[in-house]
Structure formats: C-alpha cells, structure tokens
Protein backbone atom coordinates (compact mmCIF):
# COMPACT_ATOMS: atom_id res chain seq x y z
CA UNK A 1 -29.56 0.30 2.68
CA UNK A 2 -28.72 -0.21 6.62
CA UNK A 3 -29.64 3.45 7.22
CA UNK A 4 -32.90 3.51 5.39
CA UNK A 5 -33.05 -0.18 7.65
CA UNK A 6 -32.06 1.90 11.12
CA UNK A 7 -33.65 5.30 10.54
CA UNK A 8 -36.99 3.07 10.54
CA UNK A 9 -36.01 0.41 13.31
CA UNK A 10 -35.24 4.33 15.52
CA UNK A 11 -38.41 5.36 14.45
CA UNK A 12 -40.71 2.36 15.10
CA UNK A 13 -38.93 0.81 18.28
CA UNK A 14 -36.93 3.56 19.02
CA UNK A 15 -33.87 0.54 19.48
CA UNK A 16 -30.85 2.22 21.10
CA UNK A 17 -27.88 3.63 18.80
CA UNK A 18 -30.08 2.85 15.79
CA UNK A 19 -29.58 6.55 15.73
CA UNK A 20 -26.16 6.50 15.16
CA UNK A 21 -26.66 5.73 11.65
CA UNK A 22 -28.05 9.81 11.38
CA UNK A 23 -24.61 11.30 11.10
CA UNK A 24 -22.42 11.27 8.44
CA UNK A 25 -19.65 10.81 10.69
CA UNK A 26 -20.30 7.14 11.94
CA UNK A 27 -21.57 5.67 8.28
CA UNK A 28 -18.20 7.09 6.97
CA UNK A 29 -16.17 5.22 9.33
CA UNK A 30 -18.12 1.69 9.04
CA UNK A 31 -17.65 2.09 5.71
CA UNK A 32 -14.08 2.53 5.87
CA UNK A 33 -13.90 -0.22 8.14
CA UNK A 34 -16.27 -2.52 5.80
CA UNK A 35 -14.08 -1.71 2.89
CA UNK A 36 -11.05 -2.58 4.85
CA UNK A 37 -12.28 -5.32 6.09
CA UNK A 38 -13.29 -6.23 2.21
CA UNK A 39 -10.31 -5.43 0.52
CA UNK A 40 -8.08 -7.12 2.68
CA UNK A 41 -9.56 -10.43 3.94
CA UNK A 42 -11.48 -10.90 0.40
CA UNK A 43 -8.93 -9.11 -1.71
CA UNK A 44 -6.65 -12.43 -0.85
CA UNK A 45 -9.14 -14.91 -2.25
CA UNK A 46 -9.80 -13.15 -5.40
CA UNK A 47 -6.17 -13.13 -6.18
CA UNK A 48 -6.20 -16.77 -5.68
CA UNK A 49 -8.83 -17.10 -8.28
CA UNK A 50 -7.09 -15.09 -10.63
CA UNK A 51 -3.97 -16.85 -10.47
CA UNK A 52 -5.79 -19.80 -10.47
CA UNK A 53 -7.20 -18.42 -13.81
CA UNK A 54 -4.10 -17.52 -15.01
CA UNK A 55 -4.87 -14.30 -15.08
CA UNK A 56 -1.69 -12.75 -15.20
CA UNK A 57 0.00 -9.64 -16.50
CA UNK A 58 1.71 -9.94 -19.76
CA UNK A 59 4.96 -7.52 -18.89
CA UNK A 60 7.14 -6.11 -21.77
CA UNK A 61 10.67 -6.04 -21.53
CA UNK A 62 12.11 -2.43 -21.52
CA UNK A 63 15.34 -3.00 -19.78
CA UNK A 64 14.10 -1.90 -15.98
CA UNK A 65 15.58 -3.81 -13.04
CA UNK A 66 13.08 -6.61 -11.63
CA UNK A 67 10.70 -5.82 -14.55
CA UNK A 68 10.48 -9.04 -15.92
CA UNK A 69 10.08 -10.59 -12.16
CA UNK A 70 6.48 -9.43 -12.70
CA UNK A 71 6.01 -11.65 -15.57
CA UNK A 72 2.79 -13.75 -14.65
CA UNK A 73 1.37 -11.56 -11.40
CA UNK A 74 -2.35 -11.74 -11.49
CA UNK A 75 -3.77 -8.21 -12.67
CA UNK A 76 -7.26 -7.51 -12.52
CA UNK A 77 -7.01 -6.41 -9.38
CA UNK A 78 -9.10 -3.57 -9.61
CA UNK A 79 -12.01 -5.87 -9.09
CA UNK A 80 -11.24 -5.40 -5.50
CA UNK A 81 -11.02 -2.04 -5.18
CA UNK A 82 -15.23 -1.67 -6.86
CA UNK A 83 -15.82 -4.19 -4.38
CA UNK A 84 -14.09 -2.25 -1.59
CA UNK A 85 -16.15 1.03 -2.69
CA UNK A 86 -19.43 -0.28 -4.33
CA UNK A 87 -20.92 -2.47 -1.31
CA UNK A 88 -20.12 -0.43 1.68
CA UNK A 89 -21.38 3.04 0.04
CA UNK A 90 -24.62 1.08 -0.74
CA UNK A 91 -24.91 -0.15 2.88
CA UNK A 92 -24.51 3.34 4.27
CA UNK A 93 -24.92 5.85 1.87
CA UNK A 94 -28.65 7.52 1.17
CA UNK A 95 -29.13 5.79 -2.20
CA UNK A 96 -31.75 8.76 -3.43
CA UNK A 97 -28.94 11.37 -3.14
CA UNK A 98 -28.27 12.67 -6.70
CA UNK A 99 -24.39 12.82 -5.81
CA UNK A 100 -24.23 9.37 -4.41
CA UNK A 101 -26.20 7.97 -7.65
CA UNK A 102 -23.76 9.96 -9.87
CA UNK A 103 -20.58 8.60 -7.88
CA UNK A 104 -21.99 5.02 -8.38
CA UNK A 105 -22.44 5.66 -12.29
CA UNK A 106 -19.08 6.57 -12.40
CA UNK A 107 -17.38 3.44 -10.58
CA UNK A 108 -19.29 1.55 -12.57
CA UNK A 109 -19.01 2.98 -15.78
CA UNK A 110 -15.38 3.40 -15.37
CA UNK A 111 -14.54 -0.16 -13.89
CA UNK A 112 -16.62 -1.54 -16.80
CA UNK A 113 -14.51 0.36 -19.19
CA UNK A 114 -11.29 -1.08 -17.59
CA UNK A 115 -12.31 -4.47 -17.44
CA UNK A 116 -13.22 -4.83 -21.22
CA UNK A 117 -9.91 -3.63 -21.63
CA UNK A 118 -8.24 -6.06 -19.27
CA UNK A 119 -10.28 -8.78 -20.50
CA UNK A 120 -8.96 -8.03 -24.37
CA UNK A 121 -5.34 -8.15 -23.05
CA UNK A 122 -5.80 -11.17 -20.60
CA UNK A 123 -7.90 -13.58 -22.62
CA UNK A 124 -7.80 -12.57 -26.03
CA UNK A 125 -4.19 -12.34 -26.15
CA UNK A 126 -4.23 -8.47 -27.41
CA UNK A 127 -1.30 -6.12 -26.09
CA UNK A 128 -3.32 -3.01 -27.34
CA UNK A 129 -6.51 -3.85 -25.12
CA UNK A 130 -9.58 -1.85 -26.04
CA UNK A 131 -8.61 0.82 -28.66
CA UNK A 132 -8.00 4.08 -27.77
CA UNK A 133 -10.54 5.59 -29.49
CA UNK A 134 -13.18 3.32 -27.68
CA UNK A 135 -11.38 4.93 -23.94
CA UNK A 136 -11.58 8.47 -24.93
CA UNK A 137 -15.59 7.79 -25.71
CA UNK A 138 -16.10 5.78 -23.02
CA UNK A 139 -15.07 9.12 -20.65
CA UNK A 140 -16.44 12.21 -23.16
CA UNK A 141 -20.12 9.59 -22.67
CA UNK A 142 -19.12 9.57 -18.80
CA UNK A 143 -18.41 13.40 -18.53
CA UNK A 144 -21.55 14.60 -20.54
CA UNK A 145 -23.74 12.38 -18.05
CA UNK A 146 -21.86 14.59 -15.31
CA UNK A 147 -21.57 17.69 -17.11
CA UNK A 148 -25.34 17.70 -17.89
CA UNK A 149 -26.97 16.24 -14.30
CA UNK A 150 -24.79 18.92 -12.46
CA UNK A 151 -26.03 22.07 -14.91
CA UNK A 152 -29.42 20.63 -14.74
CA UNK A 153 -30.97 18.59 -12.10
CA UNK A 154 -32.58 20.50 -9.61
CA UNK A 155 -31.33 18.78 -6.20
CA UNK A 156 -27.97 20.20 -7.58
CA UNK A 157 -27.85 23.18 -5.96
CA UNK A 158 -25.51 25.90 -4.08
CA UNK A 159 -26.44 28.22 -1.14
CA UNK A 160 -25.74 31.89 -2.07
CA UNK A 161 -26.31 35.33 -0.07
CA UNK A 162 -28.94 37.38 -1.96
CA UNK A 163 -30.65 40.95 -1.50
CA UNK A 164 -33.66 41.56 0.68
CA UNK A 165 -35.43 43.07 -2.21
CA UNK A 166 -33.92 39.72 -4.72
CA UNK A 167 -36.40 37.24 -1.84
CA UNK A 168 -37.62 34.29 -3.30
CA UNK A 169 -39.42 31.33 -1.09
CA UNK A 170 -37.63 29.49 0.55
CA UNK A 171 -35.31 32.26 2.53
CA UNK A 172 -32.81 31.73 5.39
CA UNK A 173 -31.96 34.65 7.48
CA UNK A 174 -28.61 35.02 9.31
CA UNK A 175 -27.02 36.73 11.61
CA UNK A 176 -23.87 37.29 12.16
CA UNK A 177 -23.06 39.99 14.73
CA UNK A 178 -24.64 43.00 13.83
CA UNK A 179 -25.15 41.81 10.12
CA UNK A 180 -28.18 40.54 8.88
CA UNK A 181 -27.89 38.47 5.18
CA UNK A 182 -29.95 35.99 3.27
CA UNK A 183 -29.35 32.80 2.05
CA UNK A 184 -31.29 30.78 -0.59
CA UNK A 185 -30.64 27.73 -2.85
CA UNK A 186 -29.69 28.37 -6.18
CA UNK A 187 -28.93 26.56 -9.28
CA UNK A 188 -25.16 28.26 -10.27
CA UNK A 189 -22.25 27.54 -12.83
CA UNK A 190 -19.86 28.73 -9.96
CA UNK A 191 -16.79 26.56 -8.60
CA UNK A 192 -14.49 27.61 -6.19
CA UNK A 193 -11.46 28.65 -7.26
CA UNK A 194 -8.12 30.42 -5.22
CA UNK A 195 -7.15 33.86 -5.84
CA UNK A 196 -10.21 34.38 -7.05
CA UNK A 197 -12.82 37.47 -5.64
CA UNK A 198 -14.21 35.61 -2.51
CA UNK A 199 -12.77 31.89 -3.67
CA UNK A 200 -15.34 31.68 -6.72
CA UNK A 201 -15.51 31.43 -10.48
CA UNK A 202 -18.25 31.88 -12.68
CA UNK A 203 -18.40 29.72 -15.97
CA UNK A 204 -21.45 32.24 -17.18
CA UNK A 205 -18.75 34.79 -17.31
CA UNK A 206 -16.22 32.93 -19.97
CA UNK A 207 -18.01 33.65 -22.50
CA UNK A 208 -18.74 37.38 -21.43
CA UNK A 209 -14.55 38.32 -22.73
CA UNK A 210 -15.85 36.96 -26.35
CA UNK A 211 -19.14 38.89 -25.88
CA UNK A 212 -22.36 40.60 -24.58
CA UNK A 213 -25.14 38.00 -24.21
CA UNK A 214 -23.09 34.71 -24.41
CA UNK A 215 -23.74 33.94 -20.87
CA UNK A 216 -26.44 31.47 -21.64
CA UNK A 217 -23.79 29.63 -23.52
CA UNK A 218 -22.04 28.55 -20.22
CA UNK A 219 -22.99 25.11 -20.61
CA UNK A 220 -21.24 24.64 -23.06
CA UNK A 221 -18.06 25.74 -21.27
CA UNK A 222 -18.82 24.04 -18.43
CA UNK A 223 -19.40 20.34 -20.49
CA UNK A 224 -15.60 21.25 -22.06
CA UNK A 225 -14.45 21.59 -18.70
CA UNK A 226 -15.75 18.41 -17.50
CA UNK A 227 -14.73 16.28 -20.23
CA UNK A 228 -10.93 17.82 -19.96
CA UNK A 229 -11.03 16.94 -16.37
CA UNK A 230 -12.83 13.10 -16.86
CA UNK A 231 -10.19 12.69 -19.49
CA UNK A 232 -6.89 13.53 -18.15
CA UNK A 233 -7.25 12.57 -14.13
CA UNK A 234 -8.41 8.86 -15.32
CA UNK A 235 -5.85 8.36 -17.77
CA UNK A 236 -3.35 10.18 -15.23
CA UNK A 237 -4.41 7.57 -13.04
CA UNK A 238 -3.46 4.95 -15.58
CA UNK A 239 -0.17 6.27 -16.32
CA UNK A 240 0.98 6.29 -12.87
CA UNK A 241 -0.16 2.31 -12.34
CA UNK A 242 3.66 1.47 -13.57
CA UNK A 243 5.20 0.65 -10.54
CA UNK A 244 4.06 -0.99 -7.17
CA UNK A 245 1.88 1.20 -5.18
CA UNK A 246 2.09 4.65 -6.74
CA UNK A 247 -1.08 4.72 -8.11
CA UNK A 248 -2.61 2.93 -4.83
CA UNK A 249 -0.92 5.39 -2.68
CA UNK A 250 -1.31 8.58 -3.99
CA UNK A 251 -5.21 8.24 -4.76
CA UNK A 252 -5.24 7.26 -1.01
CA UNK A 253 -4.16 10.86 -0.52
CA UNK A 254 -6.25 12.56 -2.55
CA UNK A 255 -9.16 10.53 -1.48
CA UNK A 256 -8.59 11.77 2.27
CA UNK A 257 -8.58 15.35 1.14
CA UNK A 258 -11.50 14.95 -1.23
CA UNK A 259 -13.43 13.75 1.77
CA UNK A 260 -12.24 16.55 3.94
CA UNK A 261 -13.41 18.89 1.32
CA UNK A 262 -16.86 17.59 1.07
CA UNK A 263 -17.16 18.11 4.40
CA UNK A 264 -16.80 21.47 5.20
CA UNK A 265 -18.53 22.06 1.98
CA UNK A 266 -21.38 20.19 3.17
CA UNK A 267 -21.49 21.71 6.30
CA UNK A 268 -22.71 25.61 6.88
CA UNK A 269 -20.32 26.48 9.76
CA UNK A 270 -16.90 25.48 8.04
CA UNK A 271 -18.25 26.57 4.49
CA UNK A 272 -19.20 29.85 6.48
CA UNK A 273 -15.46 29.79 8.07
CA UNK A 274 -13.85 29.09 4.92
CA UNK A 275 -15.68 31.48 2.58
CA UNK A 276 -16.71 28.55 0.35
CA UNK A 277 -20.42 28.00 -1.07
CA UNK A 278 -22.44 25.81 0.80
CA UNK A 279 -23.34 22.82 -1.40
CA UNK A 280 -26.67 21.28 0.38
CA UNK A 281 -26.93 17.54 0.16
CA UNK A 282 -23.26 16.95 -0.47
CA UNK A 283 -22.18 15.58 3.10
CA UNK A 284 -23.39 12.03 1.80
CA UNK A 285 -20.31 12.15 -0.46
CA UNK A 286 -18.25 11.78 2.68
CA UNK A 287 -19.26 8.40 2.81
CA UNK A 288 -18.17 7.54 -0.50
CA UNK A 289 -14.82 9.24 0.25
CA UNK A 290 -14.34 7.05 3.00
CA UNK A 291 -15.56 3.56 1.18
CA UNK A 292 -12.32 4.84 -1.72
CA UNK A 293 -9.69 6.11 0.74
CA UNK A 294 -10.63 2.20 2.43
CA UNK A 295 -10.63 0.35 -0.72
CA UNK A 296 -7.18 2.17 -1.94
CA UNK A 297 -5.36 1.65 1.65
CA UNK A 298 -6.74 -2.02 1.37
CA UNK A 299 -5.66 -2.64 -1.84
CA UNK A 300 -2.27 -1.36 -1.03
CA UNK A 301 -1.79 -4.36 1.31
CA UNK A 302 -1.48 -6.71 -1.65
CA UNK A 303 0.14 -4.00 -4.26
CA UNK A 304 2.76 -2.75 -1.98
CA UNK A 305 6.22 -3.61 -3.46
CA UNK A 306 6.89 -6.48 -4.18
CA UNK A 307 3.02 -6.37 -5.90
CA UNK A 308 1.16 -9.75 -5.24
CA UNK A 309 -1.40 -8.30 -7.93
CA UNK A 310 -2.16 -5.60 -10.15
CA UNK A 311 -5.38 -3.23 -10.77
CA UNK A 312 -4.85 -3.19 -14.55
CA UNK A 313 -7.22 -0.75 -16.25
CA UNK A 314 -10.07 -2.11 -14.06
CA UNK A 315 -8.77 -0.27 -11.13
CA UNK A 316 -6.96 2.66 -12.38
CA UNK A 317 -9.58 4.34 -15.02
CA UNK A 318 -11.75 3.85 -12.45
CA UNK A 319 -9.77 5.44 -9.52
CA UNK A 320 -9.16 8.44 -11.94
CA UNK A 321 -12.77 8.97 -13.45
CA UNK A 322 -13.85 8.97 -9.47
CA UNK A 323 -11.73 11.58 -8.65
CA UNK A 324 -12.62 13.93 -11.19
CA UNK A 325 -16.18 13.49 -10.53
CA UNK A 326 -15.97 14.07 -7.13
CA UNK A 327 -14.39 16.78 -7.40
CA UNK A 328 -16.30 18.19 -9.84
CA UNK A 329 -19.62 17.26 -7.43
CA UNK A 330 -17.66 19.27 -4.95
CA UNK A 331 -17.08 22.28 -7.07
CA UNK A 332 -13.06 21.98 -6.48
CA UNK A 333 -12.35 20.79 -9.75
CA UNK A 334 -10.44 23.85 -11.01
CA UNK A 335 -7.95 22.62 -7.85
CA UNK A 336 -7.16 19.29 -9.42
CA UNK A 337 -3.80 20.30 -11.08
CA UNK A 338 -2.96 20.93 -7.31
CA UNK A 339 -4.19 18.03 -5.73
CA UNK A 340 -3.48 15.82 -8.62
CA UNK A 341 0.08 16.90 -9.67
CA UNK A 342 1.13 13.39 -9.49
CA UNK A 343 -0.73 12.10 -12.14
CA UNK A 344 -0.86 15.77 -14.13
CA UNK A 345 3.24 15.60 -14.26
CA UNK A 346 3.08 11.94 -15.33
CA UNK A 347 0.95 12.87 -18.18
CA UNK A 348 2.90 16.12 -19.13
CA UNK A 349 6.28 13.31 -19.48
CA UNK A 350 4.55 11.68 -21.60
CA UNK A 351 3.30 14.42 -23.45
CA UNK A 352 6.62 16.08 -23.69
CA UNK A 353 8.26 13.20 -24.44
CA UNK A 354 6.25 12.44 -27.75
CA UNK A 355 6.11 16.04 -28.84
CA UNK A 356 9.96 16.50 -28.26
CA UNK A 357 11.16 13.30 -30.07
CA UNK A 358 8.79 14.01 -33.23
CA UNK A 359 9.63 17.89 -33.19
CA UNK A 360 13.74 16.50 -33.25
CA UNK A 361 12.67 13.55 -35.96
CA UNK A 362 10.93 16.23 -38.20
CA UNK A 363 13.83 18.99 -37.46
CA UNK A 364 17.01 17.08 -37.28
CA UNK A 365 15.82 13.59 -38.73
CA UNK A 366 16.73 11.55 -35.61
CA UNK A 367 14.42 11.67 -32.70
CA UNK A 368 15.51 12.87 -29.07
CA UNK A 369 13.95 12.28 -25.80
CA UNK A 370 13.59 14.74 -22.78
CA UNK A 371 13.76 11.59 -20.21
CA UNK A 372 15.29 8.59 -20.04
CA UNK A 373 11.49 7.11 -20.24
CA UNK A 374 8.79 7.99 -19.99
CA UNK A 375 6.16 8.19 -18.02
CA UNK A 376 8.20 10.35 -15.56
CA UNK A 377 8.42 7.46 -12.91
CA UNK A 378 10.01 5.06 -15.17
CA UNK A 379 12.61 8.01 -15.75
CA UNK A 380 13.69 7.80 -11.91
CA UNK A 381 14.36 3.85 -12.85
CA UNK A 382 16.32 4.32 -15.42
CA UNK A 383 18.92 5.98 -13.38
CA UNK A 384 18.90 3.67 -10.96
CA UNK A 385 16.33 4.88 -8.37
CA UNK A 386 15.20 1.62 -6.70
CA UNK A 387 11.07 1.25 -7.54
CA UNK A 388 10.14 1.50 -3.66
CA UNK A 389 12.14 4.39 -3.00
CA UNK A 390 10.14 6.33 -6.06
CA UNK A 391 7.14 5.67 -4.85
CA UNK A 392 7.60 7.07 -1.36
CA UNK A 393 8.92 9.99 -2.39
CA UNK A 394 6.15 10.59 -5.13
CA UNK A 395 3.63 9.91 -1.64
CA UNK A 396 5.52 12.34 -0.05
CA UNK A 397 5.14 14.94 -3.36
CA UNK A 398 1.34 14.07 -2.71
CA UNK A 399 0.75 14.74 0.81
CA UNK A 400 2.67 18.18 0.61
CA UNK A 401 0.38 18.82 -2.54
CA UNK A 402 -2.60 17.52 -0.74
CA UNK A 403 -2.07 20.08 2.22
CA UNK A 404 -1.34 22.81 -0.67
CA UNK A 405 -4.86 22.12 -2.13
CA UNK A 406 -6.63 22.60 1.65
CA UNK A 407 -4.44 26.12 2.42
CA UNK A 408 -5.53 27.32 -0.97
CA UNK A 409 -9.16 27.62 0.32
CA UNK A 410 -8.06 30.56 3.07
CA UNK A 411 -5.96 32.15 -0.22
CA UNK A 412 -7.83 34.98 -1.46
C-alpha cells in the first residue's frame, strides 16, 4: 500500500526520497524492520492475552528432562509470526504481483489451517486437534491452487534464449562480446536443478521415458510435484516445533537464502552470472522474504529456550507451506531436500521409526525402534543432549546446508 501511496506522492509533488520506495532493496529492509519491530514489541502483549486466556499448551509426559516445566506456556504463538509477515508485505509489497498474491494465499491458508487445529486442542479439550485427514486436504487444496496458477497464469513467466528464425514480439537482443542472442518471455515447466545440462529441468520431459507424445501431460507431473513438496516441508516444519527454537531458527535460515535466491533470479545480471532463468516479476518476493526472515528472528526472542510461548500448528504449518511455495515461485524447489534437510531428516525419523517397529512387530512379534524417539531431535534428548545445545547445533547443520543450496547453482 505505502508504495502505490509514494510512487504517486513522487509523481505528483515529486516529494524527496518518495522514490526510495522504487527499489526492492529499501521496501525489503522496512519490512524487516516493521516485522521486527511487530514481533517483538507486540509479540509481548499477545502472549499476555493468551496467558491471560489460558491459552496454554497441554504437554504429554514422555520422560524428557524439563518437559513437563512447559506444562501451561501459552501456544498460539504463531499468531505473531502472520502478523510479523502479513502487514508489512502489504505495506510494501506491489499487491497486483501474481507471486505476492499467491504468497499471501498461502500464509493465510496455512495459518488458518493451524489455528483450527490449535483451537480444537486449546478450547475443546482434544489432544488429536484437527484430524489428519482434514491437514493432508487442507495442503493437496493449497498445492493445486499453486500447482495450477504457476502452469497457467500468464504473468508467470521465464526468460529463455531463442533462435533468430523462432522471433516472436516482444524480443530482447543481447550482446555479450562478440555474441549476439535473444531473449523472450515464455510460459515453461522448467526449474532449476544442479548437475543438470545448464542448471535446468524440464517436467515436459518426464513423461517422454514412458512415451512419445506425453509431453502435454506435464501438468500433471508438475501438480504431483507440488503437492509432495506442500506436504512434506509444512509438516517437516511441524515436526521440528518440539523443542525451543529449532523450528524458529532454522526457517530463519532458509528464509535468508530463499530471499537471496529470488534475487538474483529476479535480476538479469546475476541470473545471467549464475546461468539460472530469469524469472520477470519475481524481485517483489524479496520483500516477502524479508517480512518471514523478520517475523521468524522476532519470534525467536520469545521462543528462545527457556520458550515464553509456543507457535503451535498456527505457526509451524504455516512456516512450512511458505517455504515450499516460495520456492516453488522461485523455481528451486527440486533444491529443498538441500536447503531443508532439517526438517526432511526429522520426517525420515519418524518415518523410519514407524516402518521399523511395525516391520519387527509383524516379523519377530515385538516391535523395535531405530531411535531412542522419535522425531530425530527428541532422540538427541534422550541421551542426554541438553535441549539448547540441540538446537544450535541443528542451526549450525542449517547454515552449512543453506550455503550448500547457494554453491549448487555454479555446479553444473
């Protein structure tokens, strides 16, 4: 809204640094600083109201030191972190960009999903919260919207190099040295993906190893795709909110390389550098970037250990269903086992943990267990690892998978 408000106060009284609010650069740090500012001197009063409420985590006793200390803190909390991301990215995001629209969708759709299911285990009293089966909907509905507005809408586009003799209106021409090309906007099921011929993957051609002709099929592959990635990231996410901070933290991370990504993707020269495709229009998802990485890093000031309240499911299916739609927006979502190997390997515990002990129940009649617990962090607990101490070292895990994910664009 306030750069709709300054692009015409520049334009009509020309008012000094009304400008400003032109580059991507400056609307991503106010709203980092907004959200900051949100998240941490709101974020205090809204615990106060839930605790006032009684609003307060119902904790179940599975033998983990201080565990039951955490009887009674509010939860909820994720409440704060839509705050933190909704308002500022509708102060200084262009609202009409398709991407920005989508990300919104997503926060809220998510969020909403995660409060019903707070609100079932808070005030109705119901340990289960919102059945699974409603969850897994809830993100398939989310992931088709996605899946379908990226294969279809026509302001989602990528800029690809085509043939003199292939020109279509409108045409860029380059140069670069003594090479002339041609660049045009194209609708594309192409992603970027490492190791890959020139960093990109086709989804057209999946079906091509089945068959001739299949290629118009690709949505189809594509919507699969999406809904895998919707799916496991935000219930990653939800897996890792077990202990103080890790889930806080490490979407923190991957929020500041998300944002990193959409901007050289956004921008010709480093796309150009990089070898990635140009995706025109997606620099406004920088600001978004910037409104999560402030809401998470505000957040963390009251869910640091010892937590003075929790996101529940409000925060953390939301936190997971944004990253996998950004990166999906971004065309990096083949690199999310990379960048998201902290929630990936808490799911796989889990996983392998269930598998394992019914496999040994069914083989041996008495089920065994790969961990101690799972998900993988409660594991670390159970021997003894002190919670604070896990969660710096699964930060730590992040950052070096975080850098991973950026080197992986020079890999060819």
């Amino acid at each position: 809204m306030l750069y709709y408000l300054f692009t015409w106060l520049d334009q009509q009284y020309n008012i000094p640094g009304a400008g400003l609010f032109q580059f991507i650069s400056f609307r991503t740090g106010m709203a980092v600083i907004l959200s900051l500012f949100l998240t941490t001197i709101y974020g205090s009063r809204l615990i106060r109201i839930l605790r006032a409420k009684q609003v307060g985590e119902s904790v179940r006793n599975l033998g983990l030191e201080g565990q039951m200390q955490k009887q009674g803190t509010p939860t909820m909390g994720g409440l704060i972190i839509l705050l933190g991301i909704l308002l500022p990215t509708m102060l200084f995001a262009r609202l009409e960009n398709i991407y920005i629209i989508l990300m919104l969708v997503t926060t809220i759709w998510m969020g909403a999903i995660g409060f019903v299911d707070d609100y079932i285990k808070v005030f109705k009293r119901d340990k289960e919260g919102l059945a699974g089966r409603f969850k897994i909907m809830g993100q398939v509905g989310l992931a088709l919207i996605i899946g379908w507005t990226m294969y279809f809408h026509p302001d989602i586009v990528v800029r690809e190099r085509v043939m003199s003799t292939n020109l279509g209106a409108p045409v860029e021409v380059h140069k670069k040295g003594s090479e002339v090309y041609y660049t045009q906007d194209v609708k594309s099921t192409q992603t970027n993906f490492p190791f890959y011929k020139d960093n990109e993957f086709d989804y057209a051609k999946v079906l091509t190893y089945v068959g001739d002709g299949l290629e118009g099929y690709s949505l189809i592959v594509f919507l699969l795709v999406v809904i895998i990635i919707v799916t496991a990231v935000s219930n990653g996410a939800n897996l890792a909110d077990g202990i103080d901070g890790l889930t806080t933290g490490t979407s923190a991370i991957i929020g500041i390389t998300l944002a990193i990504l959409a901007y050289v993707s956004g921008n010709t020269i480093f796309a150009d550098y990089l070898n990635i495709m140009y995706i025109p229009n997606s620099g406004e998802l920088v600001i978004f970037a910037g409104a999560f990485v402030g809401a998470c890093v505000g957040f963390l000031w009251y869910n640091s250990y010892p937590a003075q309240v929790f996101m529940g499911d409000t925060g953390s299916l939301a936190i997971g269903g944004i990253i996998a739609a950004f990166a999906i927006m971004i065309r990096k979502e083949l690199l999310i086992p990379v960048l998201c190997g902290v929630f990936l390997i808490e799911n796989l515990s889990v996983v392998i943990q269930v598998a394992y002990f019914k496999y040994t129940k069914r083989r041996f009649g008495e089920g065994q267990r790969v961990f101690l617990m799972s998900p993988l962090h409660h594991h670390y607990q159970k021997k003894g690892y002190h919670e604070a101490k896990i969660v710096t070292r699964f930060w730590i895990v992040g950052i070096m998978l975080a850098i991973l994910t950026i080197v992986t664009l020079k890999l060819r």
